[in-house]
ModelCIF file with pLDDT and N, C-alpha, C, O atoms, coordinates in Angstrom:
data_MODEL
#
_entry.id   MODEL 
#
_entity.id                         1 
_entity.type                       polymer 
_entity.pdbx_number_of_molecules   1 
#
_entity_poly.entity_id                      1 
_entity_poly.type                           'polypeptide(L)' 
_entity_poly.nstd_linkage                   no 
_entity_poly.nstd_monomer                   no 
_entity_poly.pdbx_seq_one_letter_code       
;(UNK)(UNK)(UNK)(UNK)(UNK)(UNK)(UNK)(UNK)(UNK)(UNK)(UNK)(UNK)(UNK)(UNK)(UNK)(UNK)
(UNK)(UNK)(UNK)(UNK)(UNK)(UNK)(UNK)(UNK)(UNK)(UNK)(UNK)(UNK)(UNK)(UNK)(UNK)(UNK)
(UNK)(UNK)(UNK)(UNK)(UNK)(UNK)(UNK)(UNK)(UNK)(UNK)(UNK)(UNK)(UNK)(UNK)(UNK)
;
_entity_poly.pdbx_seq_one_letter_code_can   XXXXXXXXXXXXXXXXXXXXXXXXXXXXXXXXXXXXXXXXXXXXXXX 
_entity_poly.pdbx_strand_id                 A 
#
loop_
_entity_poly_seq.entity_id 
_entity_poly_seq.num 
_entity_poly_seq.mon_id 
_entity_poly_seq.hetero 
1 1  UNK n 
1 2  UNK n 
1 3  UNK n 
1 4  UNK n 
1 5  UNK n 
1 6  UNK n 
1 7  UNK n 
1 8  UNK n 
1 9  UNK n 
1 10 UNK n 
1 11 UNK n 
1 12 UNK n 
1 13 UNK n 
1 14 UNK n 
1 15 UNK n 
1 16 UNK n 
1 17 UNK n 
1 18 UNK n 
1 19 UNK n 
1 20 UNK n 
1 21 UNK n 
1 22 UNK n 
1 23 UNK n 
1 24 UNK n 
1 25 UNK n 
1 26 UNK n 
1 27 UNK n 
1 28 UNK n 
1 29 UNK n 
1 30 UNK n 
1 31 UNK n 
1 32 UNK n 
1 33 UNK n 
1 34 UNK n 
1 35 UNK n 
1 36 UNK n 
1 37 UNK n 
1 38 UNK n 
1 39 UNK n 
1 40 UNK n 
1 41 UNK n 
1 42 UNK n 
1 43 UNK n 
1 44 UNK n 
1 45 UNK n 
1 46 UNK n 
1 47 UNK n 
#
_struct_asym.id          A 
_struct_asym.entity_id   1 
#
loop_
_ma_qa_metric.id 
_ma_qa_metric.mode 
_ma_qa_metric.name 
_ma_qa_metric.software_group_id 
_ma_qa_metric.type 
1 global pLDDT . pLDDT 
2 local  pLDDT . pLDDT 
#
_ma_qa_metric_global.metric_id      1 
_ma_qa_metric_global.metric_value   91.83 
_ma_qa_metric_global.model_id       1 
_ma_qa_metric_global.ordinal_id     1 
#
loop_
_ma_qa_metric_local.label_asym_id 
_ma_qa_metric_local.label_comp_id 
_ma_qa_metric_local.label_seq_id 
_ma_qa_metric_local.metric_id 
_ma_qa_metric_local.metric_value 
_ma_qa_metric_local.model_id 
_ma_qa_metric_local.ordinal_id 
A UNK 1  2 82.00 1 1  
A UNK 2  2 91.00 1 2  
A UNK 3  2 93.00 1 3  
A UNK 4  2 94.00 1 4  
A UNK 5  2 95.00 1 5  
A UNK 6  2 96.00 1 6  
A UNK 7  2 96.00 1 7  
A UNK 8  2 97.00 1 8  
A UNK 9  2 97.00 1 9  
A UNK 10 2 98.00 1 10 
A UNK 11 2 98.00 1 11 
A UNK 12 2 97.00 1 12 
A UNK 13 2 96.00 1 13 
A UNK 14 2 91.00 1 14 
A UNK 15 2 83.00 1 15 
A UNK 16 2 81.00 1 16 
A UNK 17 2 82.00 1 17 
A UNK 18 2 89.00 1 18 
A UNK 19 2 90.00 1 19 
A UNK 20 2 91.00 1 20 
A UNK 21 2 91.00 1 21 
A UNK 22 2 91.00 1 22 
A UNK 23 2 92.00 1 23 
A UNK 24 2 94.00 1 24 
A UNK 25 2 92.00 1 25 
A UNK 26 2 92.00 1 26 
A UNK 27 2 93.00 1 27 
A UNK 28 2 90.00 1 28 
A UNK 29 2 88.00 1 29 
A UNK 30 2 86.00 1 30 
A UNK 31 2 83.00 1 31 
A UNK 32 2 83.00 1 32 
A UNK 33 2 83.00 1 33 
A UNK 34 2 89.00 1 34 
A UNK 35 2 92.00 1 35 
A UNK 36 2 94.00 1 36 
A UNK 37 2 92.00 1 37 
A UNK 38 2 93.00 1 38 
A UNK 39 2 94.00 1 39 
A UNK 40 2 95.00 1 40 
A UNK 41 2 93.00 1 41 
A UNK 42 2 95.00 1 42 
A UNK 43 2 97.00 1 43 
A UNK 44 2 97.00 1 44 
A UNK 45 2 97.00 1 45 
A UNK 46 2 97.00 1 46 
A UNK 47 2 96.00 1 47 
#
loop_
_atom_site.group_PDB 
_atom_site.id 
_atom_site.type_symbol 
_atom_site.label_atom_id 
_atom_site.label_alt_id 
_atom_site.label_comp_id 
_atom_site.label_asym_id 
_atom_site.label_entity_id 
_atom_site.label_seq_id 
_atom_site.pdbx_PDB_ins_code 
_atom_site.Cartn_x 
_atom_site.Cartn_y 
_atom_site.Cartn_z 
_atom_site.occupancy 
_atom_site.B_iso_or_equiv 
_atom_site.pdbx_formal_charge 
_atom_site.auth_seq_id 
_atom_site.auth_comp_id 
_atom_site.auth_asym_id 
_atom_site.auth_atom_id 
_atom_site.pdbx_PDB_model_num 
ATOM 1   N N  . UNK A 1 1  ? 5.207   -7.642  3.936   1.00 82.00 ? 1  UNK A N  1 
ATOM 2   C CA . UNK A 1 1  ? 4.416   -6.544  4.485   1.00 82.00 ? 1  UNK A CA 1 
ATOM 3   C C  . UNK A 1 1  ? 2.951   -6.636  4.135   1.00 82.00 ? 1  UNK A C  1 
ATOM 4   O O  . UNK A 1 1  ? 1.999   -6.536  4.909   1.00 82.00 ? 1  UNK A O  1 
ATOM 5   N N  . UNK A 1 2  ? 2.939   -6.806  3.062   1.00 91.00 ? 2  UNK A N  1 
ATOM 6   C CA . UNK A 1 2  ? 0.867   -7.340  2.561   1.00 91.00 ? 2  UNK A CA 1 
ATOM 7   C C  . UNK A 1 2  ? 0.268   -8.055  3.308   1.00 91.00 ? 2  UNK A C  1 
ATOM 8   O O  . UNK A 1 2  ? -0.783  -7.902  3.931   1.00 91.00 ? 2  UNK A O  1 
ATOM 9   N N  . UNK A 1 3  ? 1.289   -9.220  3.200   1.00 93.00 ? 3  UNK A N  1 
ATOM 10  C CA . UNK A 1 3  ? 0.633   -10.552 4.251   1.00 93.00 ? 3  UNK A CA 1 
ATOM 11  C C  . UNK A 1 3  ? 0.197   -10.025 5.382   1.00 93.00 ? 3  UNK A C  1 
ATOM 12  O O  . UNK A 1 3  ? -0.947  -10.124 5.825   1.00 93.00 ? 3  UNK A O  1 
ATOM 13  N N  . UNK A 1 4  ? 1.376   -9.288  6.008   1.00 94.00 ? 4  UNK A N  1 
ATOM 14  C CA . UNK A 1 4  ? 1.093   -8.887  7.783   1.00 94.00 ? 4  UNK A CA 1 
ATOM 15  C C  . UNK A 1 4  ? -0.026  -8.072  7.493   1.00 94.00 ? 4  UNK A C  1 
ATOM 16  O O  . UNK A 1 4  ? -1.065  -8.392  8.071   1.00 94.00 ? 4  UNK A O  1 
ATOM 17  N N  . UNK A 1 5  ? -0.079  -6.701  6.431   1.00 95.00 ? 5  UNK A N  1 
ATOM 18  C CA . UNK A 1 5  ? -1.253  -6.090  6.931   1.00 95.00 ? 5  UNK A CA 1 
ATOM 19  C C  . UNK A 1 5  ? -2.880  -6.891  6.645   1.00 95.00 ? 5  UNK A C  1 
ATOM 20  O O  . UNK A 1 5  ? -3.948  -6.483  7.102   1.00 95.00 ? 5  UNK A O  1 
ATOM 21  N N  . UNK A 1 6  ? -2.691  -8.047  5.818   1.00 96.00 ? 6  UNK A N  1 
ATOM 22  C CA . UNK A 1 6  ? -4.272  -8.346  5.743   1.00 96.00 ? 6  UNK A CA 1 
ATOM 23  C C  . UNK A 1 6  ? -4.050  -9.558  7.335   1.00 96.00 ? 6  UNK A C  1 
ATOM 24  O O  . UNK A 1 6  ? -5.128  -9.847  7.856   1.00 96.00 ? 6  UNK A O  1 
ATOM 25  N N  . UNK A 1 7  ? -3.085  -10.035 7.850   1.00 96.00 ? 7  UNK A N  1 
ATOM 26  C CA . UNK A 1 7  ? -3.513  -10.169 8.879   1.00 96.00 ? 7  UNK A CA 1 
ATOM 27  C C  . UNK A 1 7  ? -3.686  -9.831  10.189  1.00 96.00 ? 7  UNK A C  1 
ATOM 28  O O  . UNK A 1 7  ? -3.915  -10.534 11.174  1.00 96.00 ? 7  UNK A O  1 
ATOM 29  N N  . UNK A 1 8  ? -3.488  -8.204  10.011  1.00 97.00 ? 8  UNK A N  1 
ATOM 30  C CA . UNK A 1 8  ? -3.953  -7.483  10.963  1.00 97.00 ? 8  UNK A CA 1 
ATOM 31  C C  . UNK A 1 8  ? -5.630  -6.455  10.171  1.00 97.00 ? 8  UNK A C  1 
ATOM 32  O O  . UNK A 1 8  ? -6.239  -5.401  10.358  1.00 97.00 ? 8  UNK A O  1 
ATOM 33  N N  . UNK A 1 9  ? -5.664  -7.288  9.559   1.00 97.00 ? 9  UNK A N  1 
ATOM 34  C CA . UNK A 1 9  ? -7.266  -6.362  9.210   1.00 97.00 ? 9  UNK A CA 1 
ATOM 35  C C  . UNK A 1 9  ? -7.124  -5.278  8.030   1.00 97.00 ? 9  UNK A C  1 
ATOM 36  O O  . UNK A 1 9  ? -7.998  -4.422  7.892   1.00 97.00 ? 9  UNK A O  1 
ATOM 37  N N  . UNK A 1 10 ? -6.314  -5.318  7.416   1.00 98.00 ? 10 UNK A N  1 
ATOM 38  C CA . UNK A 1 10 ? -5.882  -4.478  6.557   1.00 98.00 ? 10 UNK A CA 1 
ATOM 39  C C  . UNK A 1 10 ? -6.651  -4.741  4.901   1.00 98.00 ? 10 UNK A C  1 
ATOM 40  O O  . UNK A 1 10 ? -6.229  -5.694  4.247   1.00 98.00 ? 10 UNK A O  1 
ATOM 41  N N  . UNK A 1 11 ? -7.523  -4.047  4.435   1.00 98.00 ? 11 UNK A N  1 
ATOM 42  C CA . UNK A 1 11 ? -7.875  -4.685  2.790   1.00 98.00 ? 11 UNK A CA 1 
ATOM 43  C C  . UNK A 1 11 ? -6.381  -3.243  1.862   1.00 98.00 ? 11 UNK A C  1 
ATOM 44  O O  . UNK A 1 11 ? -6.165  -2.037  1.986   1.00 98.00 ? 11 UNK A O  1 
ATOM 45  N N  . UNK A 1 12 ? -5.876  -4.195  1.174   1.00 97.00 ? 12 UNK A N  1 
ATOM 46  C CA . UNK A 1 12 ? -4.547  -4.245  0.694   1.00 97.00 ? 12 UNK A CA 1 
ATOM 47  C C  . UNK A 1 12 ? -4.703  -4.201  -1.125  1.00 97.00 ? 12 UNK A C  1 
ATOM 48  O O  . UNK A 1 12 ? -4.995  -5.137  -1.869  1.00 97.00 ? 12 UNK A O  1 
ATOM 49  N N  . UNK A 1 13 ? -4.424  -2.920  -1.442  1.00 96.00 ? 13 UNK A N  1 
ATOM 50  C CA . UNK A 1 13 ? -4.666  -2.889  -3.340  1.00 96.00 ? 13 UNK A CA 1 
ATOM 51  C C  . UNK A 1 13 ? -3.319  -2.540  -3.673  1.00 96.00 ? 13 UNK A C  1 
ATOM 52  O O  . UNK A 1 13 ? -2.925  -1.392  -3.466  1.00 96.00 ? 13 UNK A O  1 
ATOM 53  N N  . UNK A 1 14 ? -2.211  -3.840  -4.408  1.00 91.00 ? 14 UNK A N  1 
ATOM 54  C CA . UNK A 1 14 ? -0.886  -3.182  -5.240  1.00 91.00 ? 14 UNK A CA 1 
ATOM 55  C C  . UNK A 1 14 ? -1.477  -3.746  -6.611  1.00 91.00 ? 14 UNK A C  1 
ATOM 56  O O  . UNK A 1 14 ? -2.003  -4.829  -6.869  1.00 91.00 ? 14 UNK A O  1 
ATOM 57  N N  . UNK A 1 15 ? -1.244  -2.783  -7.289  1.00 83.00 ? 15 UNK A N  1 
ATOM 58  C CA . UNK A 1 15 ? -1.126  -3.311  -8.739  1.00 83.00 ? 15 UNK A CA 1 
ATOM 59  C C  . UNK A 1 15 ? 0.618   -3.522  -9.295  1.00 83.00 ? 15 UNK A C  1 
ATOM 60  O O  . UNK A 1 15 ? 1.681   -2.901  -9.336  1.00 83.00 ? 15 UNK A O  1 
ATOM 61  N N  . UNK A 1 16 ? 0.118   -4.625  -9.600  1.00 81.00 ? 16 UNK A N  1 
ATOM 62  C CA . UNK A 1 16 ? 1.724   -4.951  -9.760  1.00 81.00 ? 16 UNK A CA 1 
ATOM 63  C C  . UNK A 1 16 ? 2.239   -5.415  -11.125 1.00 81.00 ? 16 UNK A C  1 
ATOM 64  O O  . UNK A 1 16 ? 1.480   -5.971  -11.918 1.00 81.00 ? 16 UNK A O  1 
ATOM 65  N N  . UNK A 1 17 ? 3.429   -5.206  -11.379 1.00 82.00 ? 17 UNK A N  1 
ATOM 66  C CA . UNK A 1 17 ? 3.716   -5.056  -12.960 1.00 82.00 ? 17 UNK A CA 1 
ATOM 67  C C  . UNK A 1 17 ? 3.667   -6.068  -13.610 1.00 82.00 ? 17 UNK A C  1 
ATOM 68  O O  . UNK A 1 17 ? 3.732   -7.041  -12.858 1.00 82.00 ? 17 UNK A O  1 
ATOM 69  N N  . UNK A 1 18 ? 3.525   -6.529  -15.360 1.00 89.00 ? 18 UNK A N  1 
ATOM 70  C CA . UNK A 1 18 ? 3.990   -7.645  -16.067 1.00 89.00 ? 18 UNK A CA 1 
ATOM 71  C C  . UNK A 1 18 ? 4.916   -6.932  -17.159 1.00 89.00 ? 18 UNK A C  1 
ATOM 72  O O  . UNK A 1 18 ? 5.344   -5.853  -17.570 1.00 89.00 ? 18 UNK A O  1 
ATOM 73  N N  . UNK A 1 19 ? 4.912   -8.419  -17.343 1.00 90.00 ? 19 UNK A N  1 
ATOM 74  C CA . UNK A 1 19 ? 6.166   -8.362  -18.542 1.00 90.00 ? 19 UNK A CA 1 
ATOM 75  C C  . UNK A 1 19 ? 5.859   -8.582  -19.708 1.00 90.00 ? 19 UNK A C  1 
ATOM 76  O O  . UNK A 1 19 ? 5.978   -9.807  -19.751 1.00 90.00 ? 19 UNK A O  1 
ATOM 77  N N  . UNK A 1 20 ? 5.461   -8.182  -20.955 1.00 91.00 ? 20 UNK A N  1 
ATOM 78  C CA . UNK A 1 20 ? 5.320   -8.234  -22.037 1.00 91.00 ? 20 UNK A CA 1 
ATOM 79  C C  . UNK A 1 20 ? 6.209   -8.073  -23.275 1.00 91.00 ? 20 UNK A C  1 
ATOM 80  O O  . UNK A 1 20 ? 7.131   -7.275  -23.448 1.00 91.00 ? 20 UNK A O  1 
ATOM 81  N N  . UNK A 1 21 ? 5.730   -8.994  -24.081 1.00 91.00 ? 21 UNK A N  1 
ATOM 82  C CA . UNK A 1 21 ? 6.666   -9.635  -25.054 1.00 91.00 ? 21 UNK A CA 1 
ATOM 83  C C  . UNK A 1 21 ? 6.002   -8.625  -26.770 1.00 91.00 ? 21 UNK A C  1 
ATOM 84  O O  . UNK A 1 21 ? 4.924   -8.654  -27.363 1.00 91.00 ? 21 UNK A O  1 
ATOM 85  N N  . UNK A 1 22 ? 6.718   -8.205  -26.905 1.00 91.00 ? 22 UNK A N  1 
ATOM 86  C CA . UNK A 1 22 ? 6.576   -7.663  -28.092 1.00 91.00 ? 22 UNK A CA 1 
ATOM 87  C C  . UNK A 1 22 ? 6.559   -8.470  -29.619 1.00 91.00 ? 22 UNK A C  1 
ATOM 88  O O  . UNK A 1 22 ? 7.338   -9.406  -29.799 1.00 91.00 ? 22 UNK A O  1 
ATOM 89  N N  . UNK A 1 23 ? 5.716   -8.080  -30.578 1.00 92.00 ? 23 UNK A N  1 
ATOM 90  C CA . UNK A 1 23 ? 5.861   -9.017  -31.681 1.00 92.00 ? 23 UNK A CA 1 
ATOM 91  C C  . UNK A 1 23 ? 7.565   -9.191  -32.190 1.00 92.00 ? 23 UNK A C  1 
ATOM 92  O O  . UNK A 1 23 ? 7.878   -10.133 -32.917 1.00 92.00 ? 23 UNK A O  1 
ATOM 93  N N  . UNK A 1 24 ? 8.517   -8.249  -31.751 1.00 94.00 ? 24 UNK A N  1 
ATOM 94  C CA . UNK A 1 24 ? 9.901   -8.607  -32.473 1.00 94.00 ? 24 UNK A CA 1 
ATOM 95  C C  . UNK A 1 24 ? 10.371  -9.603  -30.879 1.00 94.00 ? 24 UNK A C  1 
ATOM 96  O O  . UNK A 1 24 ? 11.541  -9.543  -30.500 1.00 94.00 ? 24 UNK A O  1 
ATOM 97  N N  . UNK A 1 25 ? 9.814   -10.064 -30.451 1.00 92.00 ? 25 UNK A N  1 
ATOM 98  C CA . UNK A 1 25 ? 10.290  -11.033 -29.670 1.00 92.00 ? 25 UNK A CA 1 
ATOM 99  C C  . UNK A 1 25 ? 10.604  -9.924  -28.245 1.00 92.00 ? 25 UNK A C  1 
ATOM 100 O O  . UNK A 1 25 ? 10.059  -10.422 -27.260 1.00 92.00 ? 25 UNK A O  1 
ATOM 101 N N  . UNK A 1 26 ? 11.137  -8.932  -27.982 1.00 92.00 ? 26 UNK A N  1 
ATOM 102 C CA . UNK A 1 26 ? 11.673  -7.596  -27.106 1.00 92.00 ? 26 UNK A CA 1 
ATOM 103 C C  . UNK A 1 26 ? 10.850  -7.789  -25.765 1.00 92.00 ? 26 UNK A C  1 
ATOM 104 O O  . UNK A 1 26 ? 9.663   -8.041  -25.971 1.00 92.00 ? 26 UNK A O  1 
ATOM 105 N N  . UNK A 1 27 ? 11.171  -7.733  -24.640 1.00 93.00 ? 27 UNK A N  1 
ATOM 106 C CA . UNK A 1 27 ? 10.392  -7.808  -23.642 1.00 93.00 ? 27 UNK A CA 1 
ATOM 107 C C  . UNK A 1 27 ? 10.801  -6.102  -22.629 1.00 93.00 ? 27 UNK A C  1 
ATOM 108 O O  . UNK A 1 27 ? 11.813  -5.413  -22.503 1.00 93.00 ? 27 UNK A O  1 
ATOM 109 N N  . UNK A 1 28 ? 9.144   -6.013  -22.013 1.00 90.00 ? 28 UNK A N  1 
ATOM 110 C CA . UNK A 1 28 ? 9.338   -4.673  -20.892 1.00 90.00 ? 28 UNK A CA 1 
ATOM 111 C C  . UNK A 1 28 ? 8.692   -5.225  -20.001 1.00 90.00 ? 28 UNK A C  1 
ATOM 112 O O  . UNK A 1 28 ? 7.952   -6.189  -20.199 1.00 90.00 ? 28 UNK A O  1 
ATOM 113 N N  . UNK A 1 29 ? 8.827   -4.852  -19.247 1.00 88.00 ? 29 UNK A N  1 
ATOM 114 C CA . UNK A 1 29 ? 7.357   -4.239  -17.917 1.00 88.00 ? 29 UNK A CA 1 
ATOM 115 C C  . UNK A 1 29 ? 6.878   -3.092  -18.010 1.00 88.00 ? 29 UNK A C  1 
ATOM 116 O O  . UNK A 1 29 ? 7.293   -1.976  -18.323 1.00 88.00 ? 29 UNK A O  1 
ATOM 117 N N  . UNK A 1 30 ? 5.410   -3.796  -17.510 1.00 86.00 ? 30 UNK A N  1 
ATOM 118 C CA . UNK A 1 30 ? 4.519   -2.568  -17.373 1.00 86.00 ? 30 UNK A CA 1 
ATOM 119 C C  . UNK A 1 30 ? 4.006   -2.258  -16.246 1.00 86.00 ? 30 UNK A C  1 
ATOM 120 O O  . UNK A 1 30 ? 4.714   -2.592  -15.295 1.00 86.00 ? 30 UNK A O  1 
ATOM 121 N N  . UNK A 1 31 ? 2.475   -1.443  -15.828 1.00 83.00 ? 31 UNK A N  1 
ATOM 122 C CA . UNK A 1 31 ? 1.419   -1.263  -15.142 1.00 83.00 ? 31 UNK A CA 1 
ATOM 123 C C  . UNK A 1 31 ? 0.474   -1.255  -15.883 1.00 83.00 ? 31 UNK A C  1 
ATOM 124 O O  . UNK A 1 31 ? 0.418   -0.103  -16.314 1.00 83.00 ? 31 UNK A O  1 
ATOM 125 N N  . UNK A 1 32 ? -0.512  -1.978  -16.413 1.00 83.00 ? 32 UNK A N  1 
ATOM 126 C CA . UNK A 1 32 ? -1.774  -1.800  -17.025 1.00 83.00 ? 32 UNK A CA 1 
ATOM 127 C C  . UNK A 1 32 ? -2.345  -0.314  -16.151 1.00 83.00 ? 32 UNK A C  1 
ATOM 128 O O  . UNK A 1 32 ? -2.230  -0.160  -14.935 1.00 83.00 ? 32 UNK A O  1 
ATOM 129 N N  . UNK A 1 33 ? -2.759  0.350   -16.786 1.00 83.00 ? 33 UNK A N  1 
ATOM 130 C CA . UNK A 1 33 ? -3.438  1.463   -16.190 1.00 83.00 ? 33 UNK A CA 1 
ATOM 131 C C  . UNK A 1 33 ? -4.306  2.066   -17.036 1.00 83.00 ? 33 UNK A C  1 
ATOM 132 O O  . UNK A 1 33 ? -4.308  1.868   -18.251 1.00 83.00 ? 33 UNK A O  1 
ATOM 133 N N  . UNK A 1 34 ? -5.535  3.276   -16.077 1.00 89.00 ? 34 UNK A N  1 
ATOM 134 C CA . UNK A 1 34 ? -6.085  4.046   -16.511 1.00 89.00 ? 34 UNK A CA 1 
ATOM 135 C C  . UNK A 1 34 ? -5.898  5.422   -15.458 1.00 89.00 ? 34 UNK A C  1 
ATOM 136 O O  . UNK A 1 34 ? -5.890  5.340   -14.229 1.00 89.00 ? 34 UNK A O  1 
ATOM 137 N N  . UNK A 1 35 ? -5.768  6.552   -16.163 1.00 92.00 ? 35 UNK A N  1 
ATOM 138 C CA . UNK A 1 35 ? -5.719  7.702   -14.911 1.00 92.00 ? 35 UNK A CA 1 
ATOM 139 C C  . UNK A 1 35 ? -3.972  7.863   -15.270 1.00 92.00 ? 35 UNK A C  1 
ATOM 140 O O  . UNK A 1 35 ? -3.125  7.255   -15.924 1.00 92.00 ? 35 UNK A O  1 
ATOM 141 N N  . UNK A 1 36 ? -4.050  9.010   -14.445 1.00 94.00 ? 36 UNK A N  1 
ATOM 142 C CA . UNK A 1 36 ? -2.798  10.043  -13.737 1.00 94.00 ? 36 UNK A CA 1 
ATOM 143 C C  . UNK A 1 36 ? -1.310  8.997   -13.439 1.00 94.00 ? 36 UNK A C  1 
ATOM 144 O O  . UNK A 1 36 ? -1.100  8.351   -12.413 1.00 94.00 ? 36 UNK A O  1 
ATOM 145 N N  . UNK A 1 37 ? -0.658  9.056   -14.330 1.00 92.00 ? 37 UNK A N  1 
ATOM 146 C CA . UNK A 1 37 ? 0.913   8.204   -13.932 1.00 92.00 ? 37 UNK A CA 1 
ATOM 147 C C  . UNK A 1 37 ? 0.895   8.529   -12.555 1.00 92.00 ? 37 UNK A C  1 
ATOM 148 O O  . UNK A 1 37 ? -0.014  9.233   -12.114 1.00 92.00 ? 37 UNK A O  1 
ATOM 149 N N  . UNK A 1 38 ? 2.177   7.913   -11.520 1.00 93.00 ? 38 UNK A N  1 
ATOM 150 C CA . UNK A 1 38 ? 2.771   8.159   -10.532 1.00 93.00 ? 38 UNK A CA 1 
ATOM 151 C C  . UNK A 1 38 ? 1.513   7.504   -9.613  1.00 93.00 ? 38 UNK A C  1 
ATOM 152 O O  . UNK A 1 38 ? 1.300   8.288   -8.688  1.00 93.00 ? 38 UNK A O  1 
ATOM 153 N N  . UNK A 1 39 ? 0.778   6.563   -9.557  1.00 94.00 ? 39 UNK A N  1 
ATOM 154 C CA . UNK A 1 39 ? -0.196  6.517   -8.417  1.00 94.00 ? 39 UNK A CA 1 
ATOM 155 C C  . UNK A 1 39 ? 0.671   5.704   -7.257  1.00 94.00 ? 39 UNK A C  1 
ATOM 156 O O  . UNK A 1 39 ? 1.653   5.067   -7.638  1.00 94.00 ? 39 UNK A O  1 
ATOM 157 N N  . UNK A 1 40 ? 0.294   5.716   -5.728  1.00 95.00 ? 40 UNK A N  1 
ATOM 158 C CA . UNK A 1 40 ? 0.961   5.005   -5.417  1.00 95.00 ? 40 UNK A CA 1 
ATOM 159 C C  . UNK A 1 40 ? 1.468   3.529   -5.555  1.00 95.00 ? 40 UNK A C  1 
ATOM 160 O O  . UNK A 1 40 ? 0.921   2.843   -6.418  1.00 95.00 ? 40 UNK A O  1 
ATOM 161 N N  . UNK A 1 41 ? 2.421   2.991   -4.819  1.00 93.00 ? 41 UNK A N  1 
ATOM 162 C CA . UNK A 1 41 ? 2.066   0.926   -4.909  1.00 93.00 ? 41 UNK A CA 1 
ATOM 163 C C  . UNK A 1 41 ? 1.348   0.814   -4.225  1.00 93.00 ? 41 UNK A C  1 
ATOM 164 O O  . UNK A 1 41 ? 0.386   0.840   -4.992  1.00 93.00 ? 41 UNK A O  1 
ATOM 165 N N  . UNK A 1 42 ? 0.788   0.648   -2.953  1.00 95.00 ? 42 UNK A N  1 
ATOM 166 C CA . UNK A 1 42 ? -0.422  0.020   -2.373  1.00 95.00 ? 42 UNK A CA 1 
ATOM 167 C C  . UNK A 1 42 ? -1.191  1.206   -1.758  1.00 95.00 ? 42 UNK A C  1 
ATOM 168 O O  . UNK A 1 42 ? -0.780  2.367   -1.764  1.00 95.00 ? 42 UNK A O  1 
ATOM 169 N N  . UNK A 1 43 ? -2.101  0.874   -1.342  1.00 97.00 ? 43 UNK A N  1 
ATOM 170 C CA . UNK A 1 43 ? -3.327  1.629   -0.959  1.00 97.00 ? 43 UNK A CA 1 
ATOM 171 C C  . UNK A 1 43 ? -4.376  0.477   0.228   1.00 97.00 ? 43 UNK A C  1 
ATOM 172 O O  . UNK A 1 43 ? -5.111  -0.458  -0.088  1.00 97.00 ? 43 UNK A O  1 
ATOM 173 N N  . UNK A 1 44 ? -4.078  0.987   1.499   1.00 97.00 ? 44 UNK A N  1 
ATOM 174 C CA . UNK A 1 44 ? -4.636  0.087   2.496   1.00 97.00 ? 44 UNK A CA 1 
ATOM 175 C C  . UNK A 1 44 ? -6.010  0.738   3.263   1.00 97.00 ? 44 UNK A C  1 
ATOM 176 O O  . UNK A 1 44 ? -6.146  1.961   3.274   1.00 97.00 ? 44 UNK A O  1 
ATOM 177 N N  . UNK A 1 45 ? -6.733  0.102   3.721   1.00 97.00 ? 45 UNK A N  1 
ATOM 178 C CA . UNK A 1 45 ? -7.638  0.648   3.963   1.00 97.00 ? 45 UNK A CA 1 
ATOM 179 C C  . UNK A 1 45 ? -8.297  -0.256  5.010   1.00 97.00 ? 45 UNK A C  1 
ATOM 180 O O  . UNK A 1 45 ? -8.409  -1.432  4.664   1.00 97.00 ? 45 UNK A O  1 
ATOM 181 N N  . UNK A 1 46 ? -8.831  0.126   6.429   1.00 97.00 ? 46 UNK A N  1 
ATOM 182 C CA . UNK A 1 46 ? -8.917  -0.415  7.499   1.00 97.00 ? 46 UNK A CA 1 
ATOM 183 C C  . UNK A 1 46 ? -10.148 0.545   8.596   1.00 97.00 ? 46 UNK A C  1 
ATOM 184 O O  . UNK A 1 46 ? -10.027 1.728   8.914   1.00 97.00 ? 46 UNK A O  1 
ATOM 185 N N  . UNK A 1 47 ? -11.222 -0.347  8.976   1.00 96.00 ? 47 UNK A N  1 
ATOM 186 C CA . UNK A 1 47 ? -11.560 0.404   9.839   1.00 96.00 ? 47 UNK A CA 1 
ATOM 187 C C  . UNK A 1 47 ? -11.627 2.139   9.329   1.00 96.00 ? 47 UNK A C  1 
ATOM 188 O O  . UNK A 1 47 ? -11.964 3.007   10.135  1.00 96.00 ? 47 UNK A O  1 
#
């Protein structure tokens, strides 16, 4: 779906998660963030 919208003209923002490893070895995912939890996944913007 990204692909198609930047090739229909679409500028396309997901922030998308990693996985981080904790010093006891333990792994999560995240969202690096700043601001208000819950933002959406993408945010398109066109024309």
């Amino acid at each position: 779906g990204v692909d198609y919208a930047r090739l229909m003209g679409w500028l396309v923002f997901h922030a998308r998660p990693v996985r981080v490893r904790r010093a006891s070895g333990a792994e999560y995912w995240t969202t690096p963030m700043t601001g208000s939890p819950g933002f959406p996944d993408l945010v398109f913007a066109r024309k």
